[in-house]
Every structure is written in C-alpha cells, then in structure tokens.
Protein backbone atom coordinates (compact mmCIF):
# COMPACT_ATOMS: atom_id res chain seq x y z
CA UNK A 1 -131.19 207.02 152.39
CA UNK A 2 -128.22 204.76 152.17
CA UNK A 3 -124.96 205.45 151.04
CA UNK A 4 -125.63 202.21 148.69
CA UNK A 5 -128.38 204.52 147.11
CA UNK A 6 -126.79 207.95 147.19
CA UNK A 7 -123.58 205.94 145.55
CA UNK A 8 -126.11 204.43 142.75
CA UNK A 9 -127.66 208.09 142.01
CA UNK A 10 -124.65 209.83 141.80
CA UNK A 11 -123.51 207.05 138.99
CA UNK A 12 -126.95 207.63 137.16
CA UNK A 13 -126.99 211.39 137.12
CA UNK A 14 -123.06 211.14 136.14
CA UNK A 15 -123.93 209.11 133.46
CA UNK A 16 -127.23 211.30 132.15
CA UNK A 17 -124.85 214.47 132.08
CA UNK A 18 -122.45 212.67 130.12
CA UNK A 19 -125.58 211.54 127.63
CA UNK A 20 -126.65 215.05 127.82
CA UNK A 21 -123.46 216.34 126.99
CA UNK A 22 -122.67 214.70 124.36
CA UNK A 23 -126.28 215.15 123.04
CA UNK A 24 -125.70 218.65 123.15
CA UNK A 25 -122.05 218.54 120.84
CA UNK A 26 -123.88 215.92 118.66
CA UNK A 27 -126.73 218.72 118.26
CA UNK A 28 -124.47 221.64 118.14
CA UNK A 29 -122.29 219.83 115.34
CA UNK A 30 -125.62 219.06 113.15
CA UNK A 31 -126.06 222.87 113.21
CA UNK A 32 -122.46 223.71 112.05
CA UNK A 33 -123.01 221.06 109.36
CA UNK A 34 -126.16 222.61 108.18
CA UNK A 35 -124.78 226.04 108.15
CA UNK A 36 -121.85 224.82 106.35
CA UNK A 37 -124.08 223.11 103.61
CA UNK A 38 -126.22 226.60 103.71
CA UNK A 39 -122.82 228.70 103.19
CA UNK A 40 -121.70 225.94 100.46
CA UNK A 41 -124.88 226.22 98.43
CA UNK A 42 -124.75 230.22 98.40
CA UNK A 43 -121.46 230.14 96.87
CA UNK A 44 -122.35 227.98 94.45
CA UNK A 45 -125.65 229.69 93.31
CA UNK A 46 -123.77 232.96 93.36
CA UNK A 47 -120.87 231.10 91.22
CA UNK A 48 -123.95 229.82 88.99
CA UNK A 49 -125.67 233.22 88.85
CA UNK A 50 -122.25 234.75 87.71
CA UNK A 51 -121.95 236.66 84.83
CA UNK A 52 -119.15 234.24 83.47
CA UNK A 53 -121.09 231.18 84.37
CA UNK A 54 -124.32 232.60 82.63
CA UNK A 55 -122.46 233.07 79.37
CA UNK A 56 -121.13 229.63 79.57
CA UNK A 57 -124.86 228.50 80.17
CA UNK A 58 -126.09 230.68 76.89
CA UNK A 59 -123.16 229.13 75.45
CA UNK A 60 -123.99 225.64 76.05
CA UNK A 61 -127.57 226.10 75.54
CA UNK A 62 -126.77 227.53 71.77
CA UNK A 63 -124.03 224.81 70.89
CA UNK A 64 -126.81 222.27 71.61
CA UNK A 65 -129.36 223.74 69.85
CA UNK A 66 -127.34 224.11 67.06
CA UNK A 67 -126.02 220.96 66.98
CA UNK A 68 -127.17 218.36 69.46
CA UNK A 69 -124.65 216.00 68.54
CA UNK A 70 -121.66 218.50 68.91
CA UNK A 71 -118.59 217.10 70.76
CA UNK A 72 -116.51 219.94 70.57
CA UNK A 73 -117.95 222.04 73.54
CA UNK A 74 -117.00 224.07 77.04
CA UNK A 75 -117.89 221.60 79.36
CA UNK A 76 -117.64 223.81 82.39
CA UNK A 77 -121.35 223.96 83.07
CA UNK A 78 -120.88 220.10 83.04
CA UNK A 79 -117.91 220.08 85.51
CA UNK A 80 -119.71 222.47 87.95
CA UNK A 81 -122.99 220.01 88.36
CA UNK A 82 -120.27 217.09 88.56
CA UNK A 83 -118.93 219.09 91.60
CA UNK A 84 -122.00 220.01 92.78
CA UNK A 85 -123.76 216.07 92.20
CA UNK A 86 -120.40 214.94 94.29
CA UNK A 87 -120.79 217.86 97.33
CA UNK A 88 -124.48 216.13 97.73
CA UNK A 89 -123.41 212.66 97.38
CA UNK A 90 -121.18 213.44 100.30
CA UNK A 91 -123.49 215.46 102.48
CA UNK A 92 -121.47 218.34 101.91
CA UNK A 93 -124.41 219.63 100.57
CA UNK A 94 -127.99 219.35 101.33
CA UNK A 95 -130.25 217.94 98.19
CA UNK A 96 -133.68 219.38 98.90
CA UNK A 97 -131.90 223.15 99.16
CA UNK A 98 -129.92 222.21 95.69
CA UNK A 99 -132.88 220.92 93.85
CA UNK A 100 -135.08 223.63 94.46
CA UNK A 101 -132.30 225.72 92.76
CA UNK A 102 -130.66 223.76 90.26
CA UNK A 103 -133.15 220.53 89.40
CA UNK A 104 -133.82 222.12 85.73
CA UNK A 105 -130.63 222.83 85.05
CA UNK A 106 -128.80 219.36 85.80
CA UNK A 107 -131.86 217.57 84.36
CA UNK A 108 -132.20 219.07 80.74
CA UNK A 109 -128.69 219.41 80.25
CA UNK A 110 -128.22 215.86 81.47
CA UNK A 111 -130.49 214.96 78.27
CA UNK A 112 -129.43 217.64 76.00
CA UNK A 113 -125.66 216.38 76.33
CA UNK A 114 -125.86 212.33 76.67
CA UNK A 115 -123.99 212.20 73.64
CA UNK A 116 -121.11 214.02 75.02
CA UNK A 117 -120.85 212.32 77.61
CA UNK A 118 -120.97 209.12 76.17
CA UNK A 119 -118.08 210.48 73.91
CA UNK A 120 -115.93 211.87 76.54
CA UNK A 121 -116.37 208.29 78.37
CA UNK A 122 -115.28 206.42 75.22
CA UNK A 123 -112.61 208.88 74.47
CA UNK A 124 -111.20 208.43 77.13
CA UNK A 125 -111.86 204.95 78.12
CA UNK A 126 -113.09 206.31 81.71
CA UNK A 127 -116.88 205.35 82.38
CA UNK A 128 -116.73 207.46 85.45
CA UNK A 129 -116.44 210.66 83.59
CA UNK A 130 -119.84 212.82 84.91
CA UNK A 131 -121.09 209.77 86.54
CA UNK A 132 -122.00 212.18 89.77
CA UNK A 133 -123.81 214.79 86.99
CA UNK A 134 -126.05 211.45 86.00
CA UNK A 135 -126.72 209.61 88.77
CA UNK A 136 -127.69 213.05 90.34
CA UNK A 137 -129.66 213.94 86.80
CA UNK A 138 -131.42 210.69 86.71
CA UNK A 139 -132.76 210.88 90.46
CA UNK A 140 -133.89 214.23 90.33
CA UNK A 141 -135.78 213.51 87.53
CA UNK A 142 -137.52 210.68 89.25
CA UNK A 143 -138.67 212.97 91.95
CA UNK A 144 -142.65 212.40 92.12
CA UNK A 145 -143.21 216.08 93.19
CA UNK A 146 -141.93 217.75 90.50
CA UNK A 147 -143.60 216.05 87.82
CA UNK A 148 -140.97 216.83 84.81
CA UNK A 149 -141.13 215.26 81.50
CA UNK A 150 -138.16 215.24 79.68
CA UNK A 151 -138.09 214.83 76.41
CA UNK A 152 -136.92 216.14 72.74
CA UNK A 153 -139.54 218.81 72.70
CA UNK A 154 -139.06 219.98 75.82
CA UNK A 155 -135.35 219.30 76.18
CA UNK A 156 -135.14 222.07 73.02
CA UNK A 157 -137.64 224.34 74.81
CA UNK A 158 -135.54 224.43 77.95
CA UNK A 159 -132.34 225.07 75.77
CA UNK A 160 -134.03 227.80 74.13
CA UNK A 161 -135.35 229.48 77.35
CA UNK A 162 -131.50 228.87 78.63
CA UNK A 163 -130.16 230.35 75.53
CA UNK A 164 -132.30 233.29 75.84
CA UNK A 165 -133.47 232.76 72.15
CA UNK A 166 -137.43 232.92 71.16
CA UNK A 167 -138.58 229.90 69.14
CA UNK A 168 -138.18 232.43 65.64
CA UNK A 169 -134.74 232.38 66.33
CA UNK A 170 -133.88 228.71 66.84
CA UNK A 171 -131.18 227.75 64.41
C-alpha cells in the first residue's frame, strides 16, 4: 500500500475518532441533562406533595369554591406552576414526566382562576403575569390522549376533590 493511501487512512480514522468522540460527550451530556430534569421534577413533586404546599392547595381550592370571582387570594400555588410552566419551556424540565404528575392540577386551576389572572394583569398593567401557567394550561389541555373536558361542572368537581370537601359540603 502506498504511503499516499496509508496518509489518506490515517486522516479518515483521525477524523471518525474525533466524530466518535464527540458523539460520545454529545451522548454523555443528553444523559446529565435528563438526570438533571429527573432530579428537578422530584424536587418539585416533593415541594408539591409538601404539607405546606397541600394546605395552600386546600386553600385555593376552598377560596374558589367559595367565591370564584375572589381576587384576594395566596397565589403561591399559581407562582409554583408559573415556575414550573417556565422550567419546561426551557427544557429544564421534561413535559411528558411533568404532565403525568401535574396536568390536573395546572389545567383546572388555570380555569378555576382566569379571573385572577386577568385581574392581576390589569392591576398591574403587566400582560405577562402567569403567561407561562397559561400557555402551559392551555396546551396540556389540548393533549388528544388525555381526553379532559374542562368545564364549570367539572372545574367545581375538581376543586372539591382538591379541597377535600364532599359535594354536601360545598359552600
């Protein structure tokens, strides 16, 4: 074999262990993402599943049954699916993993509390406030493969399974 040859496959095998290489990082960095999106979504569904956050959630639900049209109430449930709408926006955190876990949630409270939100935005004059919570509301609940109907009836029904309260109780 010439040295013309052995020069040209040296150059090609150089160049496939560079490709493989850097296959390899681009691979091994995928994995660190996922994990990191994995580690990310624990926290936050231990954060959710929190005794604090629950009785913000039974808190919510009530004020909204109650009084759907309430303005005065703790928005922290809110602010936590803004944060989490924005991690999956980014990538931060993967969608199908959060939407198994938190689809209800974000969508019936997305309904139930329009009318804050549309408050807060003109109180404020700041049509960005929970715009990650509704744009993340609104696709989940155009997922085909969950089939949920959102509406009054069962807007109420989730906020009085949330609220822990039997339909004798309802306000």
């Amino acid at each position: 074999m010439s040295e013309y040859m052995w020069n040209v496959m040296l150059v090609v095998g150089t160049w496939a262990g560079i490709f493989a290489a850097l296959y390899a990082v681009w691979m091994q960095n995928n994995n660190e993402r996922l994990l990191t999106s994995v580690q990310l979504f624990l926290q936050l569904a231990q954060q959710f599943d929190s005794d604090e956050m629950e009785r913000k959630r039974v808190a919510l639900a009530k004020a909204l049954l109650k009084n759907p049209k309430d303005v005065e109430i703790d928005d922290t449930v809110l602010s936590f699916f803004e944060n989490v709408a924005y991690l999956i926006r980014r990538g931060l955190l993967e969608d199908g993993m959060s939407w198994n876990f938190f689809s209800l949630d974000v969508i019936f409270l997305h309904h139930a509390s329009t009318h804050y939100i549309q408050h807060m935005r003109q109180k404020f004059n700041a049509q960005d406030l929970f715009q990650e919570f509704e744009t993340l509301a609104l696709r989940w609940q155009g997922k085909p493969y969950k089939n949920i109907t959102v509406n009054e009836s069962t807007t109420t029904e989730f906020l009085r399974w949330s609220s822990r309260m039997t339909p004798e109780e309802s306000f």
